[in-house]
PDB file of N, CA and C in Angstrom:
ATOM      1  N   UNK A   1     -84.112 101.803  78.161  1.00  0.00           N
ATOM      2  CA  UNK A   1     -85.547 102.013  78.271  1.00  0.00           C
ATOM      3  C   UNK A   1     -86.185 100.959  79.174  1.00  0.00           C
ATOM      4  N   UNK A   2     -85.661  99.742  78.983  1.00  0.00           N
ATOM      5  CA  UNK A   2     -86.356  98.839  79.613  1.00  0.00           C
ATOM      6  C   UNK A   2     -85.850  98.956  81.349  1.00  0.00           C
ATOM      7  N   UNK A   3     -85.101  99.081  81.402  1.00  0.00           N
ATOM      8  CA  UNK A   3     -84.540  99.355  82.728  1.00  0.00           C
ATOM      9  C   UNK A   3     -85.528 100.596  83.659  1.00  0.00           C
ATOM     10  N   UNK A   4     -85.525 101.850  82.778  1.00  0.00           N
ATOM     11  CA  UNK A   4     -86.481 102.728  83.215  1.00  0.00           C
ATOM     12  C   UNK A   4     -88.121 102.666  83.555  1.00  0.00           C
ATOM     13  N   UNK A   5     -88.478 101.511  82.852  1.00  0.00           N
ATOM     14  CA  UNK A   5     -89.858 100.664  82.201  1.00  0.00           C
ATOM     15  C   UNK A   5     -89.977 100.030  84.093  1.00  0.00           C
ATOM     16  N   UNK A   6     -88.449  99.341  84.320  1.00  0.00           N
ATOM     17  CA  UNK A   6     -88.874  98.262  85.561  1.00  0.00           C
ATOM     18  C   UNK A   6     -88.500  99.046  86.375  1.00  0.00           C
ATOM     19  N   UNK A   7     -87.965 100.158  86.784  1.00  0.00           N
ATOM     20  CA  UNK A   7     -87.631 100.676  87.638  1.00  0.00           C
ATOM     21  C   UNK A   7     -88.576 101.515  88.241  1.00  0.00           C
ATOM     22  N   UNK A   8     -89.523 101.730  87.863  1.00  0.00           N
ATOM     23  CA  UNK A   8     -91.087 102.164  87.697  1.00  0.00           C
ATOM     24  C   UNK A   8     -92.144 101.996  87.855  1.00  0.00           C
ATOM     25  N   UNK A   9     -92.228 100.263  87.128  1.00  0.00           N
ATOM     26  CA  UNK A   9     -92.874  99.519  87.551  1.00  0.00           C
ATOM     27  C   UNK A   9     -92.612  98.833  89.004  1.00  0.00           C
ATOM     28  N   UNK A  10     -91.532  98.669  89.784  1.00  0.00           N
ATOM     29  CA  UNK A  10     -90.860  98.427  90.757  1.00  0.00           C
ATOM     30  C   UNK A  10     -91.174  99.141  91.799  1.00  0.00           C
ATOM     31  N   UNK A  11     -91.157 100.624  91.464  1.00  0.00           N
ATOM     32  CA  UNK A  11     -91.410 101.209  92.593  1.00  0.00           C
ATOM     33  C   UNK A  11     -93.261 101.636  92.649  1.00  0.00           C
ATOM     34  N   UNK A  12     -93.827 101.545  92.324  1.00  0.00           N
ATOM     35  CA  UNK A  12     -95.144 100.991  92.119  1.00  0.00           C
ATOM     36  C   UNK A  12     -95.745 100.494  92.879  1.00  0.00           C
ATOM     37  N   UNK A  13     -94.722  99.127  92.244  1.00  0.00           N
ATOM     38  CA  UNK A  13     -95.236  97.935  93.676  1.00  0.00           C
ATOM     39  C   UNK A  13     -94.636  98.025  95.141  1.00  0.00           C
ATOM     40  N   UNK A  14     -93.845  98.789  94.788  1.00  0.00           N
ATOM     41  CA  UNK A  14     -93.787  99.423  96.670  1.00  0.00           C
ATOM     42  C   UNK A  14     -94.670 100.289  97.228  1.00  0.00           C
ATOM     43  N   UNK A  15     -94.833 101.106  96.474  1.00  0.00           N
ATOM     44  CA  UNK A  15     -95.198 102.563  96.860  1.00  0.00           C
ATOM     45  C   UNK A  15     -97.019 101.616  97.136  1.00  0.00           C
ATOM     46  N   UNK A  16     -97.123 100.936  96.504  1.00  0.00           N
ATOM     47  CA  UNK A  16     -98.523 100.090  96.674  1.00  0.00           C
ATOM     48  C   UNK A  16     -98.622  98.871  97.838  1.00  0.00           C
ATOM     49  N   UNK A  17     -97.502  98.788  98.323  1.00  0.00           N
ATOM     50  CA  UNK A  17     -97.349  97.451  99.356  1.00  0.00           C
ATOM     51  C   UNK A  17     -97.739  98.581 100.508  1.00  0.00           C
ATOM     52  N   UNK A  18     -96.695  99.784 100.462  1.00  0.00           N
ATOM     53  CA  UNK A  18     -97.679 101.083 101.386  1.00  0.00           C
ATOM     54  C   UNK A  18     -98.675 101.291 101.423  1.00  0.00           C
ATOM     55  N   UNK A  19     -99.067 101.721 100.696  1.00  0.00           N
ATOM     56  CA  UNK A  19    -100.526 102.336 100.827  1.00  0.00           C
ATOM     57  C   UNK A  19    -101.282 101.550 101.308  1.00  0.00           C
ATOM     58  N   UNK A  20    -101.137 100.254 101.057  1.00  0.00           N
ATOM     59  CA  UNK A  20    -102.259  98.831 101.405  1.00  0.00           C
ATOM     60  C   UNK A  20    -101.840  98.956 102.750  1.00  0.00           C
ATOM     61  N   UNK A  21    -100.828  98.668 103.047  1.00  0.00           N
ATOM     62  CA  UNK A  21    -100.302  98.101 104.864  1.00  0.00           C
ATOM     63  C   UNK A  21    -101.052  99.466 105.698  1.00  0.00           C
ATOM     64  N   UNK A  22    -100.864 100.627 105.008  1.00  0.00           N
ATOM     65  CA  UNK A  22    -101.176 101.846 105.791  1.00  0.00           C
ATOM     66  C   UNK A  22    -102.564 102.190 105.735  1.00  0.00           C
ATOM     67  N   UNK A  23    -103.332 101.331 104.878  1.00  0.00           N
ATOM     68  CA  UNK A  23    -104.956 101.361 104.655  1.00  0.00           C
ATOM     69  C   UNK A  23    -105.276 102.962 103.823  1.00  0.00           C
ATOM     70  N   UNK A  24    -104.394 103.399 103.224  1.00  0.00           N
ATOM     71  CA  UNK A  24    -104.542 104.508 102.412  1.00  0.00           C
ATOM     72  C   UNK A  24    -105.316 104.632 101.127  1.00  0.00           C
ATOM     73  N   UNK A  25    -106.273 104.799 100.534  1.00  0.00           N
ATOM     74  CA  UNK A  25    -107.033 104.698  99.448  1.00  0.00           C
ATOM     75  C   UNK A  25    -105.805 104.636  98.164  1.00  0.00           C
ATOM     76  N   UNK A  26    -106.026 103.756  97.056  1.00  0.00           N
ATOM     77  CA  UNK A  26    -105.158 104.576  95.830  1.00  0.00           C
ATOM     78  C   UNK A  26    -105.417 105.330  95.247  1.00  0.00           C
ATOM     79  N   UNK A  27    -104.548 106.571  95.119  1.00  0.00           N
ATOM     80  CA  UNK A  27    -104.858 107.907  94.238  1.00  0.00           C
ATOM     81  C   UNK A  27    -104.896 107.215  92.217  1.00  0.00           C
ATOM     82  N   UNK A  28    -104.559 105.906  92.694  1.00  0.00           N
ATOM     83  CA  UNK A  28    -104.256 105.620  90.835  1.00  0.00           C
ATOM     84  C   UNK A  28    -105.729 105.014  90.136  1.00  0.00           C
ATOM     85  N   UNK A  29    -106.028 105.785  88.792  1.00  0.00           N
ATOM     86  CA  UNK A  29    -107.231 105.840  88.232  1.00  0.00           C
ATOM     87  C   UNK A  29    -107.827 104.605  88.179  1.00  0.00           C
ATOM     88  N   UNK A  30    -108.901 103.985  88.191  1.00  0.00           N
ATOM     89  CA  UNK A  30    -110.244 102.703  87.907  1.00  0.00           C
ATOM     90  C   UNK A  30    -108.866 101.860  87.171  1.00  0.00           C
ATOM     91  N   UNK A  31    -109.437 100.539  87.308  1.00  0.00           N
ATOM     92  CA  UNK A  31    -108.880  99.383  86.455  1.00  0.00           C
ATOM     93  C   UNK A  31    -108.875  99.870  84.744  1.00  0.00           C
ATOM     94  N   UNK A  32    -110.519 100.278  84.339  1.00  0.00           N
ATOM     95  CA  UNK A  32    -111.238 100.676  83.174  1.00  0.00           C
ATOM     96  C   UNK A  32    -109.370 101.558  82.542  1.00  0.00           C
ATOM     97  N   UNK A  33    -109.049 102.989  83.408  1.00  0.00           N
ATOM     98  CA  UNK A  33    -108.624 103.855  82.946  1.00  0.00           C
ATOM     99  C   UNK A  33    -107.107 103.216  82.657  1.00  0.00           C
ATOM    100  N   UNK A  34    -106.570 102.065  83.795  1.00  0.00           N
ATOM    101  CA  UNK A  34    -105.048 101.754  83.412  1.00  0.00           C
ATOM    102  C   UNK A  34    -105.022 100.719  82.173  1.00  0.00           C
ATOM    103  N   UNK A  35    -106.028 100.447  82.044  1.00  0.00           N
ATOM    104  CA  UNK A  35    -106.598  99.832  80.404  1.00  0.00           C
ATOM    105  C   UNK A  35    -106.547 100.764  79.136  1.00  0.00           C
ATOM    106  N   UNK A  36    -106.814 101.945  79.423  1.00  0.00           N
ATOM    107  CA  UNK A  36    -106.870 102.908  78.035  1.00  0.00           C
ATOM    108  C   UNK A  36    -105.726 103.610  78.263  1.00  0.00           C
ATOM    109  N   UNK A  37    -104.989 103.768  79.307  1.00  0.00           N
ATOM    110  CA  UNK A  37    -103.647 104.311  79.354  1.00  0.00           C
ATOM    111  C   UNK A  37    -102.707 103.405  78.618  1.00  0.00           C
ATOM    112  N   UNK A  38    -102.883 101.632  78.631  1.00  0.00           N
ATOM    113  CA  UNK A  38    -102.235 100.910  78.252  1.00  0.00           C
ATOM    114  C   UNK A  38    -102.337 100.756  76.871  1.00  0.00           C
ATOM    115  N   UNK A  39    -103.886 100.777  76.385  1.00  0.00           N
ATOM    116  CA  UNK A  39    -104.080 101.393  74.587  1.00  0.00           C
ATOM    117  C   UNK A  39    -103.773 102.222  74.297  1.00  0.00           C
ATOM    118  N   UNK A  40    -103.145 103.272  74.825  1.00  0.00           N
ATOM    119  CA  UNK A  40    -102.598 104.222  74.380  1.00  0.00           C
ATOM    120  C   UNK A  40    -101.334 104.499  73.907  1.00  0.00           C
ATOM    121  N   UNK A  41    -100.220 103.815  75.213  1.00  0.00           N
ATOM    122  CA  UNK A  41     -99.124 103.510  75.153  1.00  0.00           C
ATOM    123  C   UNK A  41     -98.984 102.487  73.786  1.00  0.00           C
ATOM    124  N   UNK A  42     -99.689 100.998  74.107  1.00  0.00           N
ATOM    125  CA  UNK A  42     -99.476 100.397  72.688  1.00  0.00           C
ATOM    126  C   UNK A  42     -99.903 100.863  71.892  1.00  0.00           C
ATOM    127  N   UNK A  43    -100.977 101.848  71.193  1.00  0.00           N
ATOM    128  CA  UNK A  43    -101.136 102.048  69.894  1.00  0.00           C
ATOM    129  C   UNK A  43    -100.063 103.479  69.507  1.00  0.00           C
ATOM    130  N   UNK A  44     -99.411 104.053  70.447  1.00  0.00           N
ATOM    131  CA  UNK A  44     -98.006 105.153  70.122  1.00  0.00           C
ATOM    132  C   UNK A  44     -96.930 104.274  69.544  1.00  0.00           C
ATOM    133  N   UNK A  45     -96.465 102.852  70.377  1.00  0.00           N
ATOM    134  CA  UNK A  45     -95.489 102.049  69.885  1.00  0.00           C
ATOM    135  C   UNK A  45     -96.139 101.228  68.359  1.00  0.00           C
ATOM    136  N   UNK A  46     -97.147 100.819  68.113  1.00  0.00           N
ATOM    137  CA  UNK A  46     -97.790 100.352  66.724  1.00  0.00           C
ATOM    138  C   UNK A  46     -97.200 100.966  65.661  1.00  0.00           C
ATOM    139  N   UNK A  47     -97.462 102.722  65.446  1.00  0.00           N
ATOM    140  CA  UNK A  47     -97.102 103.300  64.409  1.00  0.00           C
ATOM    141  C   UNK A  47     -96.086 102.973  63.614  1.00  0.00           C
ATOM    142  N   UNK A  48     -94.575 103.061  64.706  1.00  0.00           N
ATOM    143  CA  UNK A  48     -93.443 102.757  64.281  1.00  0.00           C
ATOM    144  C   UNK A  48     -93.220 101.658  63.515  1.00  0.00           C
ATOM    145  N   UNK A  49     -93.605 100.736  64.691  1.00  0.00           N
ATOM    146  CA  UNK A  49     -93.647  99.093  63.669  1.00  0.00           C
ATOM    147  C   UNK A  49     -94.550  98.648  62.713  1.00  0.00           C
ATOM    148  N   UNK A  50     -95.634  99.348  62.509  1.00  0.00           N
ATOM    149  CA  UNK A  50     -96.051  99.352  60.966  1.00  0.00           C
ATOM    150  C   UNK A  50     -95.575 100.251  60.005  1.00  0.00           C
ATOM    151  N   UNK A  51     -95.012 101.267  60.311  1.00  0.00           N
ATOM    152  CA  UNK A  51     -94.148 102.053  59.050  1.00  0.00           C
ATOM    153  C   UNK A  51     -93.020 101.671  59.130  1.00  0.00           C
ATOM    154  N   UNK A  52     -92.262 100.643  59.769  1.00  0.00           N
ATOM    155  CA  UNK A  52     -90.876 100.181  59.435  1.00  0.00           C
ATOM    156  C   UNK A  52     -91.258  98.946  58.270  1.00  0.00           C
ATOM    157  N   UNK A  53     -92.513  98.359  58.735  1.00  0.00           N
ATOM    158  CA  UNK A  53     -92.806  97.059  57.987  1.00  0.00           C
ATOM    159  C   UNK A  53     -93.297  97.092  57.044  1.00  0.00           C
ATOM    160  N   UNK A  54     -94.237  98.370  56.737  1.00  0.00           N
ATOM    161  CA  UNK A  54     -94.562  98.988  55.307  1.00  0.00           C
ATOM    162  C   UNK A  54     -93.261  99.439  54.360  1.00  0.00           C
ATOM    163  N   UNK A  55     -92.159  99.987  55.210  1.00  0.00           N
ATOM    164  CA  UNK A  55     -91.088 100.250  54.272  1.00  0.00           C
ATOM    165  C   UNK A  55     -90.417  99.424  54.120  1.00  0.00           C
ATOM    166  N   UNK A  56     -89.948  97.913  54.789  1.00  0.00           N
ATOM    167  CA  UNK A  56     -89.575  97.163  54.299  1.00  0.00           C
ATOM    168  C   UNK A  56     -89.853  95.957  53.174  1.00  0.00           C
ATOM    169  N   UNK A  57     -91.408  96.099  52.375  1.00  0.00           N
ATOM    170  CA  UNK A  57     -91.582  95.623  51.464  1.00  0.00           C
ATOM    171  C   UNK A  57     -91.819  95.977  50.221  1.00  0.00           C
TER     172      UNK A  57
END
């Protein structure tokens, strides 16, 4: 997973070193939106680790 995670994030930052050098606008949503994409992602991973930690006591 984590491999897939950087391999992603990796090409990102290429695909973004383009667009900048080539003066291309980014198609990727407001700062605001990669913020609630990122609450989103962490509060999907939360669940798990509070119902593992609820069942372990």
């Amino acid at each position: 997973m984590w491999g897939s995670m950087l391999l992603a994030l990796g090409t990102g930052i290429v695909i973004g070193i383009v667009f900048q050098s080539l003066r291309i606008p980014s198609p990727a949503p407001p700062f605001l939106g990669l913020l609630g994409l990122l609450g989103m992602f962490l509060g999907q991973r939360l669940i798990p680790w509070i119902k593992l930690w609820l069942s372990s006591k």
